[in-house]
PDB file of N, CA and C in Angstrom:
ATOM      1  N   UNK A   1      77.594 148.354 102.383  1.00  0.00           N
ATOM      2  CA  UNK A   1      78.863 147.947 101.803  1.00  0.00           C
ATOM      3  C   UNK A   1      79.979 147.918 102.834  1.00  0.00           C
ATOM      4  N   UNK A   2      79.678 148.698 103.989  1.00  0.00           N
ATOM      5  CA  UNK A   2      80.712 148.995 104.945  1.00  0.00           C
ATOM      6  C   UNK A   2      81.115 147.780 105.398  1.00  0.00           C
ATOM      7  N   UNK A   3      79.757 146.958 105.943  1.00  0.00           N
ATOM      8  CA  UNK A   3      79.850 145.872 106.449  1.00  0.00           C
ATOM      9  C   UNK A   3      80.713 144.687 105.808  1.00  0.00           C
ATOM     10  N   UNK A   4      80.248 144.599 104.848  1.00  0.00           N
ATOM     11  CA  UNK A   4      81.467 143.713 103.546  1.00  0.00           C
ATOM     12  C   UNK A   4      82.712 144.116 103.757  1.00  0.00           C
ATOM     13  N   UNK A   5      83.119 145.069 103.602  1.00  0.00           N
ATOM     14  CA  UNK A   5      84.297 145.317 103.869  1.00  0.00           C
ATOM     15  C   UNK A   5      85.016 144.684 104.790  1.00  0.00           C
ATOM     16  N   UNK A   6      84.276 145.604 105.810  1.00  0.00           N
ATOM     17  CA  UNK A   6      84.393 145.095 107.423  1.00  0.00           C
ATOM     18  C   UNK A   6      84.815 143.680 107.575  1.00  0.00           C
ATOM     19  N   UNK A   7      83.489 142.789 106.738  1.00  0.00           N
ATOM     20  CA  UNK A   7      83.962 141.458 107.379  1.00  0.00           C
ATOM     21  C   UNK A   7      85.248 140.713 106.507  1.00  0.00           C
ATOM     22  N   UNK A   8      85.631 141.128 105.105  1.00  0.00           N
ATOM     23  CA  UNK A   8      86.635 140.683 104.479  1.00  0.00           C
ATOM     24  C   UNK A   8      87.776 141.262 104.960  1.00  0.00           C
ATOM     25  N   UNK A   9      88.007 141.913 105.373  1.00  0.00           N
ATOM     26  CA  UNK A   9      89.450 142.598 106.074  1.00  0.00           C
ATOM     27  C   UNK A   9      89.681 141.938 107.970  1.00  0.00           C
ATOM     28  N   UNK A  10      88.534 141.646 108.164  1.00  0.00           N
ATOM     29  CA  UNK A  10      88.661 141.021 109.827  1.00  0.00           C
ATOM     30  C   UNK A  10      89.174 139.228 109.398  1.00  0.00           C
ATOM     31  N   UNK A  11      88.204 138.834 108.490  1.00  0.00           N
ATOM     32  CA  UNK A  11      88.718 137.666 108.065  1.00  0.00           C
ATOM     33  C   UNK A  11      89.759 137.200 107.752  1.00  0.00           C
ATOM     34  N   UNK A  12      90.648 138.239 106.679  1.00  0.00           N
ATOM     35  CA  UNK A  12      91.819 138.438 106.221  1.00  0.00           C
ATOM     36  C   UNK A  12      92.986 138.856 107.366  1.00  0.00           C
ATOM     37  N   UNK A  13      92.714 139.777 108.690  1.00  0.00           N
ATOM     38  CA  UNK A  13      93.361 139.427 109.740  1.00  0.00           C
ATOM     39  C   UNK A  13      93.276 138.354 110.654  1.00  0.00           C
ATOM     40  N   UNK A  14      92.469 137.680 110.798  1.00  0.00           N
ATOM     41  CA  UNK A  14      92.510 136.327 111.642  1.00  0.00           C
ATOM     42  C   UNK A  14      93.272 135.276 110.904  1.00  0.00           C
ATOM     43  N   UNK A  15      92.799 135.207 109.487  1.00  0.00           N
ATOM     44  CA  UNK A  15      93.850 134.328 109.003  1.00  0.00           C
ATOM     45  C   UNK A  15      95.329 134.497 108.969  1.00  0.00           C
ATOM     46  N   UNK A  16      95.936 136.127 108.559  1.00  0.00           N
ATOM     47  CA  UNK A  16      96.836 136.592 108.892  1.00  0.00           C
ATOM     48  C   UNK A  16      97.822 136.053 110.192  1.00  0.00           C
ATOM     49  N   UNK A  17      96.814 136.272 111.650  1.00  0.00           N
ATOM     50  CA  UNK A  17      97.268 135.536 112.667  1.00  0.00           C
ATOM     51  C   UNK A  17      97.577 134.203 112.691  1.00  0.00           C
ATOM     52  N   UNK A  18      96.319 133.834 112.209  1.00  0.00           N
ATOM     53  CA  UNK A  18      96.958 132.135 112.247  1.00  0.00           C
ATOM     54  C   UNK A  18      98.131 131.803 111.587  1.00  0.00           C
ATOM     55  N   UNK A  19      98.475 132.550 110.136  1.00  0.00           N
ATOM     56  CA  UNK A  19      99.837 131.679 109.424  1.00  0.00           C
ATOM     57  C   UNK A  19     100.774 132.079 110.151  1.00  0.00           C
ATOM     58  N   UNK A  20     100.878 133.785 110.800  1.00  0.00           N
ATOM     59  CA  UNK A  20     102.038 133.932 111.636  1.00  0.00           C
ATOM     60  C   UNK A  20     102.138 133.188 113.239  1.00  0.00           C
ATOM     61  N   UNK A  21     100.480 132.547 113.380  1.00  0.00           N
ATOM     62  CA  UNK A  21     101.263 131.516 114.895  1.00  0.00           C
ATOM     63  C   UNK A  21     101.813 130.171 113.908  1.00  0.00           C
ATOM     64  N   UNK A  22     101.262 129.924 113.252  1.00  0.00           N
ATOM     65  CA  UNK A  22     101.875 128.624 112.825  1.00  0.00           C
ATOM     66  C   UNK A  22     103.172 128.711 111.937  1.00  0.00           C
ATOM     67  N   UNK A  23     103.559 129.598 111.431  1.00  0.00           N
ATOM     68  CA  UNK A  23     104.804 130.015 111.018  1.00  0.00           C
ATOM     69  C   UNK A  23     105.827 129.875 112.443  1.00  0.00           C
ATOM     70  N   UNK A  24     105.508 130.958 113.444  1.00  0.00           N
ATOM     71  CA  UNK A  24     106.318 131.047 114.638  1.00  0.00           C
ATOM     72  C   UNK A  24     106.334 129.260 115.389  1.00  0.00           C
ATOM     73  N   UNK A  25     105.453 128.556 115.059  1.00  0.00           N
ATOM     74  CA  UNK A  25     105.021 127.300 115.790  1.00  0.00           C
ATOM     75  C   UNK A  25     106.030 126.447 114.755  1.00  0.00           C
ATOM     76  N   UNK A  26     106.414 126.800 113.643  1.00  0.00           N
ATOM     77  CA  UNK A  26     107.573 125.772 112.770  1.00  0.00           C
ATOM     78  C   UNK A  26     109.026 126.107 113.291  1.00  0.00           C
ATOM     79  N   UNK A  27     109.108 127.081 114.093  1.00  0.00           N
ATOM     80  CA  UNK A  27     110.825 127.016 114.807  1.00  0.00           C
ATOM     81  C   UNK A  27     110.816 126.025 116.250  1.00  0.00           C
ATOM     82  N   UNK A  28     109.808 125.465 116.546  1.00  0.00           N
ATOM     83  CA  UNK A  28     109.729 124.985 117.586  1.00  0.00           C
ATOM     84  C   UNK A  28     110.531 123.282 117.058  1.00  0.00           C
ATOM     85  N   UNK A  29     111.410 122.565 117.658  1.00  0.00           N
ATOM     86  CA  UNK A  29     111.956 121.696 116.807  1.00  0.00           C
ATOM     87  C   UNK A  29     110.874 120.303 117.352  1.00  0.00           C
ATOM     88  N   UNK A  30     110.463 120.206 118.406  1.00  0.00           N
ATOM     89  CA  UNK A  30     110.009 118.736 119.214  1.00  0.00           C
ATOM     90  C   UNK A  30     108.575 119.412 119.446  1.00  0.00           C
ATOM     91  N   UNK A  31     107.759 119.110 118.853  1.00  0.00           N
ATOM     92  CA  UNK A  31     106.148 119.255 119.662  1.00  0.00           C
ATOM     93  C   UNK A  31     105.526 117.979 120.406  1.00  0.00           C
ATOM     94  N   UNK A  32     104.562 118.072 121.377  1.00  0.00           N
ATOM     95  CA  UNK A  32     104.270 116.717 122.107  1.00  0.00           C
ATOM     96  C   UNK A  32     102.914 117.730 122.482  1.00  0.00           C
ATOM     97  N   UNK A  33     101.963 116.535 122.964  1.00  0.00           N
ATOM     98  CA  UNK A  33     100.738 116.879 123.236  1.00  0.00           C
ATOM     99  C   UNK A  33     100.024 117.806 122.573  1.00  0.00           C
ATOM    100  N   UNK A  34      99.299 119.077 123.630  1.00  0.00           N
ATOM    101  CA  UNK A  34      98.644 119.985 123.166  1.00  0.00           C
ATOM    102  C   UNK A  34      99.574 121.070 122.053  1.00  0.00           C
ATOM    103  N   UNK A  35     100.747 121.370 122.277  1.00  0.00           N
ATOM    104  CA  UNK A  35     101.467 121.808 121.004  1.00  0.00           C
ATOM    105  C   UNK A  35     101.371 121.201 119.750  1.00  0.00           C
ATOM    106  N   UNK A  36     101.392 119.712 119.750  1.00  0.00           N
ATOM    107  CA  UNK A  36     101.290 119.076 118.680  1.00  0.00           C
ATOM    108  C   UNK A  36      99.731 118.887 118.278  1.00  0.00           C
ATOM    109  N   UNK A  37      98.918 118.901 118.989  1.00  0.00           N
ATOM    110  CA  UNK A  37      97.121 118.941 118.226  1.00  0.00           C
ATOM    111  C   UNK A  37      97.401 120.202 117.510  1.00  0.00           C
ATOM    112  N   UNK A  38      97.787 121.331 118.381  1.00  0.00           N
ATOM    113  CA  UNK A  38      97.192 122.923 117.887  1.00  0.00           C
ATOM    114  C   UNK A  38      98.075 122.991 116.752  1.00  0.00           C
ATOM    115  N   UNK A  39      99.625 122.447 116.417  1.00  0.00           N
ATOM    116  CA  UNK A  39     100.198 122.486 115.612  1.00  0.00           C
ATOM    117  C   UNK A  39      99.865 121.723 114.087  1.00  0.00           C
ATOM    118  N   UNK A  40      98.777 120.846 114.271  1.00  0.00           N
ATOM    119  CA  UNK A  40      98.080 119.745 113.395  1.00  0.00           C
ATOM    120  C   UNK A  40      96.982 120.545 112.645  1.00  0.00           C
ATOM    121  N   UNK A  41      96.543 121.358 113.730  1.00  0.00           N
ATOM    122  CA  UNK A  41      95.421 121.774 113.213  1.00  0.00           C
ATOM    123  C   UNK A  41      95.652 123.489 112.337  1.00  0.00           C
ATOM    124  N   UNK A  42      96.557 123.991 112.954  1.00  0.00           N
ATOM    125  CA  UNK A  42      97.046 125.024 112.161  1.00  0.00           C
ATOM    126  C   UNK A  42      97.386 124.530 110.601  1.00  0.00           C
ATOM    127  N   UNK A  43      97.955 123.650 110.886  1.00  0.00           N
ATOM    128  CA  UNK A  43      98.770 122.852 109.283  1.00  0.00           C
ATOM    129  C   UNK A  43      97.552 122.911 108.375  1.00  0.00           C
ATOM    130  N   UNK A  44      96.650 121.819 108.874  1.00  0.00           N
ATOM    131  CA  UNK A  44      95.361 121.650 107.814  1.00  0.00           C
ATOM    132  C   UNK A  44      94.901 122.824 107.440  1.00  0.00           C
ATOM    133  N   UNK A  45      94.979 123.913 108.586  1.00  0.00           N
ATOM    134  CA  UNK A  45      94.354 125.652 107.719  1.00  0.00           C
ATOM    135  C   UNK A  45      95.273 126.294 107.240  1.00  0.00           C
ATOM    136  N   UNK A  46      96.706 126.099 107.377  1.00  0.00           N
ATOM    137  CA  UNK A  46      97.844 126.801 106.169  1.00  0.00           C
ATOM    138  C   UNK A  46      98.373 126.334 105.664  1.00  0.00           C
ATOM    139  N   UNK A  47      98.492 124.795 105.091  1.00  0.00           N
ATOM    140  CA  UNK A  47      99.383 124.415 104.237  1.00  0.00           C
ATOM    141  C   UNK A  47      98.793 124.773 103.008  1.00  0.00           C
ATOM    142  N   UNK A  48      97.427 124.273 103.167  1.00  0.00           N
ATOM    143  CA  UNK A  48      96.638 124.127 101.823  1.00  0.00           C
ATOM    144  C   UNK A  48      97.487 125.846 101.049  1.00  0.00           C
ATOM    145  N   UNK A  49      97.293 127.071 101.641  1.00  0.00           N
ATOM    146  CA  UNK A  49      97.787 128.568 100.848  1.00  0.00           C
ATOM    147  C   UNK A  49      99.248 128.143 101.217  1.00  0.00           C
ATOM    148  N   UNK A  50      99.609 128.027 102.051  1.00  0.00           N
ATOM    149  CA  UNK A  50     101.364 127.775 101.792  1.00  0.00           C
ATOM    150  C   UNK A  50     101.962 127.157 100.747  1.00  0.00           C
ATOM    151  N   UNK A  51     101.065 125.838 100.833  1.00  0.00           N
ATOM    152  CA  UNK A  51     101.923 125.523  99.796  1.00  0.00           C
ATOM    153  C   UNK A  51     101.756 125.804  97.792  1.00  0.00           C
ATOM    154  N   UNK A  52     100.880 126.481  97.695  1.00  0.00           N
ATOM    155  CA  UNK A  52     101.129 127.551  96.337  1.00  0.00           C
ATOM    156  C   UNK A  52     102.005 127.812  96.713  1.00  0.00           C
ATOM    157  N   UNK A  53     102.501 128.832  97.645  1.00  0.00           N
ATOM    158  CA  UNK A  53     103.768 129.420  97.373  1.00  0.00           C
ATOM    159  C   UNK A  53     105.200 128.903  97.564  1.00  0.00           C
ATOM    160  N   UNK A  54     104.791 127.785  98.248  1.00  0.00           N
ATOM    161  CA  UNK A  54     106.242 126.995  98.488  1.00  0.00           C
ATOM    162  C   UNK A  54     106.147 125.943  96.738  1.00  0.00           C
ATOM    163  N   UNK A  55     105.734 125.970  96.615  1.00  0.00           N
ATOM    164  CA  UNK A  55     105.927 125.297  94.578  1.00  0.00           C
ATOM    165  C   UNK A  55     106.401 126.440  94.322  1.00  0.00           C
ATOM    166  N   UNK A  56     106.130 127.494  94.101  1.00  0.00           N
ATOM    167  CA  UNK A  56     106.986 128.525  93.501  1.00  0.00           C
ATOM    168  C   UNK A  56     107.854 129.102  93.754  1.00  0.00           C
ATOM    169  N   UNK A  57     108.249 129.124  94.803  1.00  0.00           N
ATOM    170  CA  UNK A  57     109.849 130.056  96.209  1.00  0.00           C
ATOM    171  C   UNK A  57     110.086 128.098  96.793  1.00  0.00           C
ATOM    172  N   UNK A  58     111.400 127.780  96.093  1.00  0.00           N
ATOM    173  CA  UNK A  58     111.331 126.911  97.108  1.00  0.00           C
ATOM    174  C   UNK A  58     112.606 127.331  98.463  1.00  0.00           C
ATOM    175  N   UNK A  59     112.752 126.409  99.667  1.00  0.00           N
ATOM    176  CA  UNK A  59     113.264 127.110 100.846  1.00  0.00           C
ATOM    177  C   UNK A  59     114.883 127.261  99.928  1.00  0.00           C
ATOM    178  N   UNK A  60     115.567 128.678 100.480  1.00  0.00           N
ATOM    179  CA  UNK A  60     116.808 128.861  99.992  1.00  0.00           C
ATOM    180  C   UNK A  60     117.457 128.394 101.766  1.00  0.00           C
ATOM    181  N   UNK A  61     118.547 127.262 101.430  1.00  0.00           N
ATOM    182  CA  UNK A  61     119.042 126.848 102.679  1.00  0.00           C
ATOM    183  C   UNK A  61     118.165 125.810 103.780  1.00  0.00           C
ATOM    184  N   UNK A  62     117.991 126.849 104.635  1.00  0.00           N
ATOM    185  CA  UNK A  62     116.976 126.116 105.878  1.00  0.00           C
ATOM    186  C   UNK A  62     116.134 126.840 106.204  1.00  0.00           C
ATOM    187  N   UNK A  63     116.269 128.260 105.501  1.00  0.00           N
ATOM    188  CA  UNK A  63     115.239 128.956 105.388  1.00  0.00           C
ATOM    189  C   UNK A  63     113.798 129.040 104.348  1.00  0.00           C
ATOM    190  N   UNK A  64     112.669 129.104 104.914  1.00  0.00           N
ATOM    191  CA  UNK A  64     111.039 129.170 104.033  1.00  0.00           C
ATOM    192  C   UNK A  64     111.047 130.569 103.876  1.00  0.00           C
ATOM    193  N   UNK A  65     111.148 131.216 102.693  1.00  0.00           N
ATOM    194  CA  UNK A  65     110.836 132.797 102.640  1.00  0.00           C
ATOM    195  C   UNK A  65     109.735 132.595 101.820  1.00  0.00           C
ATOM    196  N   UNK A  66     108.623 131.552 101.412  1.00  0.00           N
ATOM    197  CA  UNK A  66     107.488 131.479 100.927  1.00  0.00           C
ATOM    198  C   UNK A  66     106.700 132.446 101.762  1.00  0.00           C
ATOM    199  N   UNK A  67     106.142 132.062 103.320  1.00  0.00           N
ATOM    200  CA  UNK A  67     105.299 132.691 104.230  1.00  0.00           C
ATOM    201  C   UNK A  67     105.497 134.431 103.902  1.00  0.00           C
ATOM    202  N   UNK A  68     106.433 134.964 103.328  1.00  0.00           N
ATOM    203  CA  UNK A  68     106.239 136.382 102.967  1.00  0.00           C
ATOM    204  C   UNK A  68     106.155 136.406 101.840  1.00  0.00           C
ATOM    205  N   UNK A  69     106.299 136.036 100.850  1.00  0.00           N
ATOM    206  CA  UNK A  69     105.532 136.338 100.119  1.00  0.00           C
ATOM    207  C   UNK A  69     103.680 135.958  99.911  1.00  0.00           C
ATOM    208  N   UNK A  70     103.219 134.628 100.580  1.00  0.00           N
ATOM    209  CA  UNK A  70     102.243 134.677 101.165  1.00  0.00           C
ATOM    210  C   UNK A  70     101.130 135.891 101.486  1.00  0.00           C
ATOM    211  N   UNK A  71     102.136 136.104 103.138  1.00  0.00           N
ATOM    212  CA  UNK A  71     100.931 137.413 103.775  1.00  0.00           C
ATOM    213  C   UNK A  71     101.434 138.632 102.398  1.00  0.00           C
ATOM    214  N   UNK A  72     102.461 138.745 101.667  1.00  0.00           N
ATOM    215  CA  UNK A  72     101.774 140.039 100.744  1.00  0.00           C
ATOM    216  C   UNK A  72     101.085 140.042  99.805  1.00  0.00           C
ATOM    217  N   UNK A  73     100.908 138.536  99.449  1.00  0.00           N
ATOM    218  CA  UNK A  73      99.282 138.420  98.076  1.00  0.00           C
ATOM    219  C   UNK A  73      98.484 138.462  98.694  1.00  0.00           C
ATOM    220  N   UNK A  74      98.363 138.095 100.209  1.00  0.00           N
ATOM    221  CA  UNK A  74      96.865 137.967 100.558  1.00  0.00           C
ATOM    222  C   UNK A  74      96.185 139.588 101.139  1.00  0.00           C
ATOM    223  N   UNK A  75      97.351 140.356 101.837  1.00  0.00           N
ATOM    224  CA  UNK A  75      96.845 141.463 102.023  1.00  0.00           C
ATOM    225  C   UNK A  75      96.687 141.996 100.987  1.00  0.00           C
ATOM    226  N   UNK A  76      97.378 141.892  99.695  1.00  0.00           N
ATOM    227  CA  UNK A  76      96.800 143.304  98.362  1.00  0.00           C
ATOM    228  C   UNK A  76      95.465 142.716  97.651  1.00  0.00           C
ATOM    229  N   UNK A  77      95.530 141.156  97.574  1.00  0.00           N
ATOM    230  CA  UNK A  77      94.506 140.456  97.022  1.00  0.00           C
ATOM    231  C   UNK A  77      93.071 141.187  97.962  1.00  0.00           C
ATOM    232  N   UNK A  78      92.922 141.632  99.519  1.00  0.00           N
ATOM    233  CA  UNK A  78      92.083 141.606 100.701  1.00  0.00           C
ATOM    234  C   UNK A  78      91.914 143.193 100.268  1.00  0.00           C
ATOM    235  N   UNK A  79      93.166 144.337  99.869  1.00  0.00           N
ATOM    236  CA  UNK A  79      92.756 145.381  99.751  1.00  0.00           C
ATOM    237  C   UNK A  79      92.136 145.412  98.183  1.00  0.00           C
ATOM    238  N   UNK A  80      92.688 145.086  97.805  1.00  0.00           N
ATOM    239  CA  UNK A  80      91.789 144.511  96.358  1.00  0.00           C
ATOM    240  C   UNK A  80      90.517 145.050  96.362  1.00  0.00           C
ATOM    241  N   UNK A  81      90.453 143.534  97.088  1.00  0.00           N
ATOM    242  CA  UNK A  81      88.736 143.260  97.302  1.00  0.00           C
ATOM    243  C   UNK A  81      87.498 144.531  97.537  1.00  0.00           C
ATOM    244  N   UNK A  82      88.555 145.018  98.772  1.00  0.00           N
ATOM    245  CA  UNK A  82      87.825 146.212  99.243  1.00  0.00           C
ATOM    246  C   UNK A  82      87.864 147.438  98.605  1.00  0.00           C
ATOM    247  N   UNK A  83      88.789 147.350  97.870  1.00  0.00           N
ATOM    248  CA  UNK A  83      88.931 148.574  97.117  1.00  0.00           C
ATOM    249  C   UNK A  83      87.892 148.540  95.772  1.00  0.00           C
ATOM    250  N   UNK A  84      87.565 147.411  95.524  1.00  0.00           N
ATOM    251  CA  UNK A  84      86.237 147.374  94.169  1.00  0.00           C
ATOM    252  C   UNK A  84      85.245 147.610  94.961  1.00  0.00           C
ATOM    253  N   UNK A  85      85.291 146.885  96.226  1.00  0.00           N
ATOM    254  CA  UNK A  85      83.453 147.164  96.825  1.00  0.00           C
ATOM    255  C   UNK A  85      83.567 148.293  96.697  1.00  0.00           C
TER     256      UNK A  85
END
């Protein structure tokens, strides 16, 4: 069971990383080249969960405060998980 765990909580941090590079990668105003592939390809793996939460929080101003509420469903949803195994 350890192992389960193990691998749903490592999973749940890599993805973690990715929304916070591609979060940090949306203050960037001009992307070109290799910024703009890696920035393409982040999109296709976080919009799809972003945007649940951006339908429901929409941006106040010019600010997205969706991305936190985000990483905190996905970490309690991840301890969740582990907490039934």
């Amino acid at each position: 069971m350890h192992t389960i765990q193990y691998l749903i909580v490592s999973i749940v941090d890599v993805y973690s990383f990715i929304l916070f590079v591609y979060i940090i990668m949306s203050w960037i105003p001009m992307k070109s080249g290799f910024i703009a592939d890696v920035d393409a390809a982040l999109g296709r793996i976080c919009d799809p969960y972003l945007g649940i939460f951006r339908r429901v929080i929409p941006p106040i101003g010019m600010v997205d405060v969706s991305p936190i509420l985000a990483f905190v469903v996905l970490q309690l949803v991840a301890r969740l998980v582990v907490a039934i195994l």
